[in-house]
Structure formats: C-alpha cells, structure tokens
Protein backbone atom coordinates (compact mmCIF):
# COMPACT_ATOMS: atom_id res chain seq x y z
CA UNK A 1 -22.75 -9.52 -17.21
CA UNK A 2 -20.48 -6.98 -18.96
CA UNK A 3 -19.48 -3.92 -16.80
CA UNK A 4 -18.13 -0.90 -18.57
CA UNK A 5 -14.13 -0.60 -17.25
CA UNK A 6 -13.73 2.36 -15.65
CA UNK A 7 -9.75 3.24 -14.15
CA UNK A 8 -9.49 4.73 -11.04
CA UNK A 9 -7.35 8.72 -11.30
CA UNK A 10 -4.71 10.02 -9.63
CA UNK A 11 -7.15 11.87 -6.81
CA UNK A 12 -8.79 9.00 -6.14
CA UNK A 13 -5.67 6.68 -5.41
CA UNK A 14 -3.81 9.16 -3.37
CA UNK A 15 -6.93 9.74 -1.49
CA UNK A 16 -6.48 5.77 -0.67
CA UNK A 17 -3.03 5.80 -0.16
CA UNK A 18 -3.53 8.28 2.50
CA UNK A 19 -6.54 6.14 3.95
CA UNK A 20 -3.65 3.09 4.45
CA UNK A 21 -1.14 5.11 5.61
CA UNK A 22 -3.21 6.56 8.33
CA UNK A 23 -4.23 3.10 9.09
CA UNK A 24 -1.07 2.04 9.00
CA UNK A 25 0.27 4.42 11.38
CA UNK A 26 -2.60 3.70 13.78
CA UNK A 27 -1.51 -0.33 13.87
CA UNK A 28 2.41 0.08 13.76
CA UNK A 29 2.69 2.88 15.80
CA UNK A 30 2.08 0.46 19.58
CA UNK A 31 3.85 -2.26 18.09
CA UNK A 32 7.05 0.36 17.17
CA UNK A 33 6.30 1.56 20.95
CA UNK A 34 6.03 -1.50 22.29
CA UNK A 35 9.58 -2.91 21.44
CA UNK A 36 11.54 0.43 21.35
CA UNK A 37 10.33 0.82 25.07
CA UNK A 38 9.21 4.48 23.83
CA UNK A 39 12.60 5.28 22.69
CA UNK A 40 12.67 5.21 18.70
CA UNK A 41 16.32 4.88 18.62
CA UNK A 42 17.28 3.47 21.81
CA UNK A 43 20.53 4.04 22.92
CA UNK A 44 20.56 7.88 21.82
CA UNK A 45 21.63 10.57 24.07
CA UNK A 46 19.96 13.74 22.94
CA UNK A 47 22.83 15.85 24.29
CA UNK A 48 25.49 13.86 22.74
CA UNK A 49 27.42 13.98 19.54
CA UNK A 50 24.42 12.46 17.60
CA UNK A 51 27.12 11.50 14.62
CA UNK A 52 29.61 9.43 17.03
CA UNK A 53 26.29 7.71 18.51
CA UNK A 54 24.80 6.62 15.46
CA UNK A 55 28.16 5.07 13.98
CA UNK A 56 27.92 2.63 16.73
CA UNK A 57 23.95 1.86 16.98
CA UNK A 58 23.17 -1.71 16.57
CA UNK A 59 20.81 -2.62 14.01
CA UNK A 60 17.85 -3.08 15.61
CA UNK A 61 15.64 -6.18 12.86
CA UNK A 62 12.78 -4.79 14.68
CA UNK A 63 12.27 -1.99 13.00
CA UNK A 64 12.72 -3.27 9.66
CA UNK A 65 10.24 -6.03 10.16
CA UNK A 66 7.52 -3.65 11.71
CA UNK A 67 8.24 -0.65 9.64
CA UNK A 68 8.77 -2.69 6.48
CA UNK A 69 8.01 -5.88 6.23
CA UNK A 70 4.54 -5.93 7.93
CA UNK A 71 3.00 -3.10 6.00
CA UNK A 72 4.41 -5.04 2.54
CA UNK A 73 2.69 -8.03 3.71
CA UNK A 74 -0.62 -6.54 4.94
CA UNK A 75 -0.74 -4.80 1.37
CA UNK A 76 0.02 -8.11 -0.77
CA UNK A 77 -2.17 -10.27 1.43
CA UNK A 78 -5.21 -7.13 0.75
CA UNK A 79 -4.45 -6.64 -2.51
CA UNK A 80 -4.63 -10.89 -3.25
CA UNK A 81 -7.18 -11.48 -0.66
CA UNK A 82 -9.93 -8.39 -1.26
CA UNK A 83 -8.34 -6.80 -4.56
CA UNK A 84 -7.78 -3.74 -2.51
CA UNK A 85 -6.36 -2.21 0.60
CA UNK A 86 -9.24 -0.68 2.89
CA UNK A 87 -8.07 2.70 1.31
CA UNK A 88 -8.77 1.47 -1.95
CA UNK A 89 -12.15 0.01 -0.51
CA UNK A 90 -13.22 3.16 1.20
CA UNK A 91 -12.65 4.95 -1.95
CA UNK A 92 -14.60 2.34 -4.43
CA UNK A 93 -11.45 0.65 -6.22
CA UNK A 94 -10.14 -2.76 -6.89
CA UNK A 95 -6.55 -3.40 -8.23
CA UNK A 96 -6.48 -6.23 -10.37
CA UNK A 97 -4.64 -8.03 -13.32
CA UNK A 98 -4.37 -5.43 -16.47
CA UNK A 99 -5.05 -8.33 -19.20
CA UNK A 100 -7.60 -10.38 -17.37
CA UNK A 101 -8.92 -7.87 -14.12
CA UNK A 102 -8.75 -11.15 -12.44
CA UNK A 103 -7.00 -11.13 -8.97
CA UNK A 104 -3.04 -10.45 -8.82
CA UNK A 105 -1.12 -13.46 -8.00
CA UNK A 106 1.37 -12.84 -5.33
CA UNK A 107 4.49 -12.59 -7.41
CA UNK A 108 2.51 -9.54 -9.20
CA UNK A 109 1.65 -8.61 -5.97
CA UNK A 110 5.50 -8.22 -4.53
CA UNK A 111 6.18 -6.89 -7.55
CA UNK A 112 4.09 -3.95 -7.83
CA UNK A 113 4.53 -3.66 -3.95
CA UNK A 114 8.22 -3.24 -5.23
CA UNK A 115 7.49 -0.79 -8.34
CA UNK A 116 6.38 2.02 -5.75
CA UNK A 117 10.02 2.61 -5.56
CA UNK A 118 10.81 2.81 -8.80
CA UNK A 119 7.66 5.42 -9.10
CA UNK A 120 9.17 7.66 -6.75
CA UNK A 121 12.14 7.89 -8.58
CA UNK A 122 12.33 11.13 -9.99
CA UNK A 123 10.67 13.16 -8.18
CA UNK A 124 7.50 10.69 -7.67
CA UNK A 125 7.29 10.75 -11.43
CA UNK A 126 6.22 7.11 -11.30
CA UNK A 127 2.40 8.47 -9.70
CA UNK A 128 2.52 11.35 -11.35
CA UNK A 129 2.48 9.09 -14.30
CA UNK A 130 -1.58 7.93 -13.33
CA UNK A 131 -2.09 12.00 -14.67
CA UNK A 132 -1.15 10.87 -18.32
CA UNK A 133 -1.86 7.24 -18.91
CA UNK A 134 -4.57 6.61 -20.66
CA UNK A 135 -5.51 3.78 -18.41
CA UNK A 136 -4.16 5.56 -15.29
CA UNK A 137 -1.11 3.34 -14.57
CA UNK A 138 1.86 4.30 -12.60
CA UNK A 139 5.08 2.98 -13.09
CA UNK A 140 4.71 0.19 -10.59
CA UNK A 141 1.40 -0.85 -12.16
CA UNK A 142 3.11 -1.12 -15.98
CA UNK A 143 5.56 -2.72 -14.31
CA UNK A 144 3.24 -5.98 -12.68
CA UNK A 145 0.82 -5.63 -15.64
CA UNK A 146 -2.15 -4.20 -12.83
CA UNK A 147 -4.62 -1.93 -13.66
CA UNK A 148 -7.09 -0.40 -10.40
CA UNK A 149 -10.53 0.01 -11.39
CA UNK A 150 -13.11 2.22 -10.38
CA UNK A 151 -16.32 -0.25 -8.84
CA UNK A 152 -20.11 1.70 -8.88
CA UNK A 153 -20.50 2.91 -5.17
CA UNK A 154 -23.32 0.68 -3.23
CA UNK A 155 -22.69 -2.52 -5.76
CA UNK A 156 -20.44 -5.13 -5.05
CA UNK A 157 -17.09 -4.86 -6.45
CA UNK A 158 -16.23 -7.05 -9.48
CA UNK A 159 -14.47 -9.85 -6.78
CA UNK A 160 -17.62 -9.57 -5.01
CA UNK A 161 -15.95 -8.21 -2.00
CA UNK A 162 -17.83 -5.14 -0.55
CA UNK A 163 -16.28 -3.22 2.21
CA UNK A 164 -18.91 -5.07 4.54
CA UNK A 165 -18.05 -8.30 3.77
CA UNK A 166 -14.23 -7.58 4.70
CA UNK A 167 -15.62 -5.90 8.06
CA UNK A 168 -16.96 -9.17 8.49
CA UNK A 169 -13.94 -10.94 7.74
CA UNK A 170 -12.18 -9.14 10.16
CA UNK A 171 -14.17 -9.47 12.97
C-alpha cells in the first residue's frame, strides 16, 4: 500500500521537542534531586566568592550521566524502538531513514542525536533550516540521512506503532 510522503514542518517538530523536554524534565528532575541531596551544586556557599568556589568543585559524573547521557539514550532507544519520541508521537510524526523511511539504525541514531549541536550552531540555524528545505531537514537530519514524516492522525503510523501501543509497552 503506497502512502503519499508527507514531511513533518518546523511548528510541528518544535511543538514535539517541547513535548520531550517537558517530559524530560518531569523524569530527571527526582533523579537530579535525588543524588544532589537538593543542592544542584553541592558544596556552594551562596554568600561566598562563587568564582574561588567553583575553581575547586569536584566533578560530580552524576550530573553528566543524568543530565546527558540518559536523555541521549532514552531518545536513540525511542527513535530505534517506536520511530519517534512521545513528542513526536503526540504530534503524529515518525523519524525515519531519508532513502528507505525504514527505521534508523543506532549509529544514525547517535549521530543525528549528535547533529543537534551542530544545528544550533549559529544561532540555531541548523532548525531554522526545517523553514527552507524542501523536505524539512535540519542540519542534524542531512547529516544522518533522516527524514521525520508526518503519519494521518487516528491510523497507525508507517512502523505500525500508534501512541497506544507504546502506552502499552510501557506499562
């Protein structure tokens, strides 16, 4: 069955994005609590020479695995598992290969995962980018060869993943 390709726009995917990153919040924020003991920089004195104090913080791994390498993982294994974040679910879009819109390996997915820093630089020109493609990629997506597709609201997405069955999946 032949579907007409439709590419999700720049509305639509920062609509998504902000759909994770609320989500994201919402999980990471206990867990950041949790081991910081409610101090986000432990150690800090407030009424102290803030410069002098942070010369001589430890480097807390923490932090860089909860703030960075969780939500990179959680988005690779989404993107390879579902095709899409629930962002990208709630808003009716699947990323997927550009040649073949199968599902990204997980090289492609680290990679694009990766891009998102190179479209930030300049000035976020890298998503600002989705305004003028003509298949509305951003840098990241040109770079890892991805496309994201718009899927028909109420059908099941071309994976055949709806946002029900990865309620399911989750539960």
């Amino acid at each position: 069955m032949s579907r007409e390709v439709r590419y999700a726009g720049f509305w639509r995917r920062l609509a998504a994005s902000l759909i994770d990153t609320l989500l994201l919040i919402i999980v990471l924020t206990p867990l950041v609590l949790l081991f910081s003991k409610g101090a986000y920089f432990p150690g800090l004195d407030p009424r102290g020479d803030i410069i002098a104090q942070l010369a001589v913080l430890k480097f807390d791994w923490s932090y860089l695995l909860l703030e960075d390498l969780l939500p990179m993982l959680l988005v690779i294994f989404f993107w390879v598992r579902f095709r899409a974040t629930p962002g990208k679910q709630l808003m009716g879009c699947e990323v997927v290969d550009a040649a073949t819109h199968g599902n990204l390996r997980i090289g492609q997915s680290v990679l694009r995962y990766l891009g998102y820093f190179l479209s930030l630089l300049p000035l976020g020109l890298g998503f600002l980018w989705i305004i003028w493609d003509r298949k509305k990629r951003g840098f990241h997506d040109l770079l890892a060869h991805t496309v994201v597709l718009r899927v028909e609201p109420g059908r099941d997405s071309l994976s055949g993943q709806s946002l029900a069955k990865l309620m399911k999946e989750v539960k």
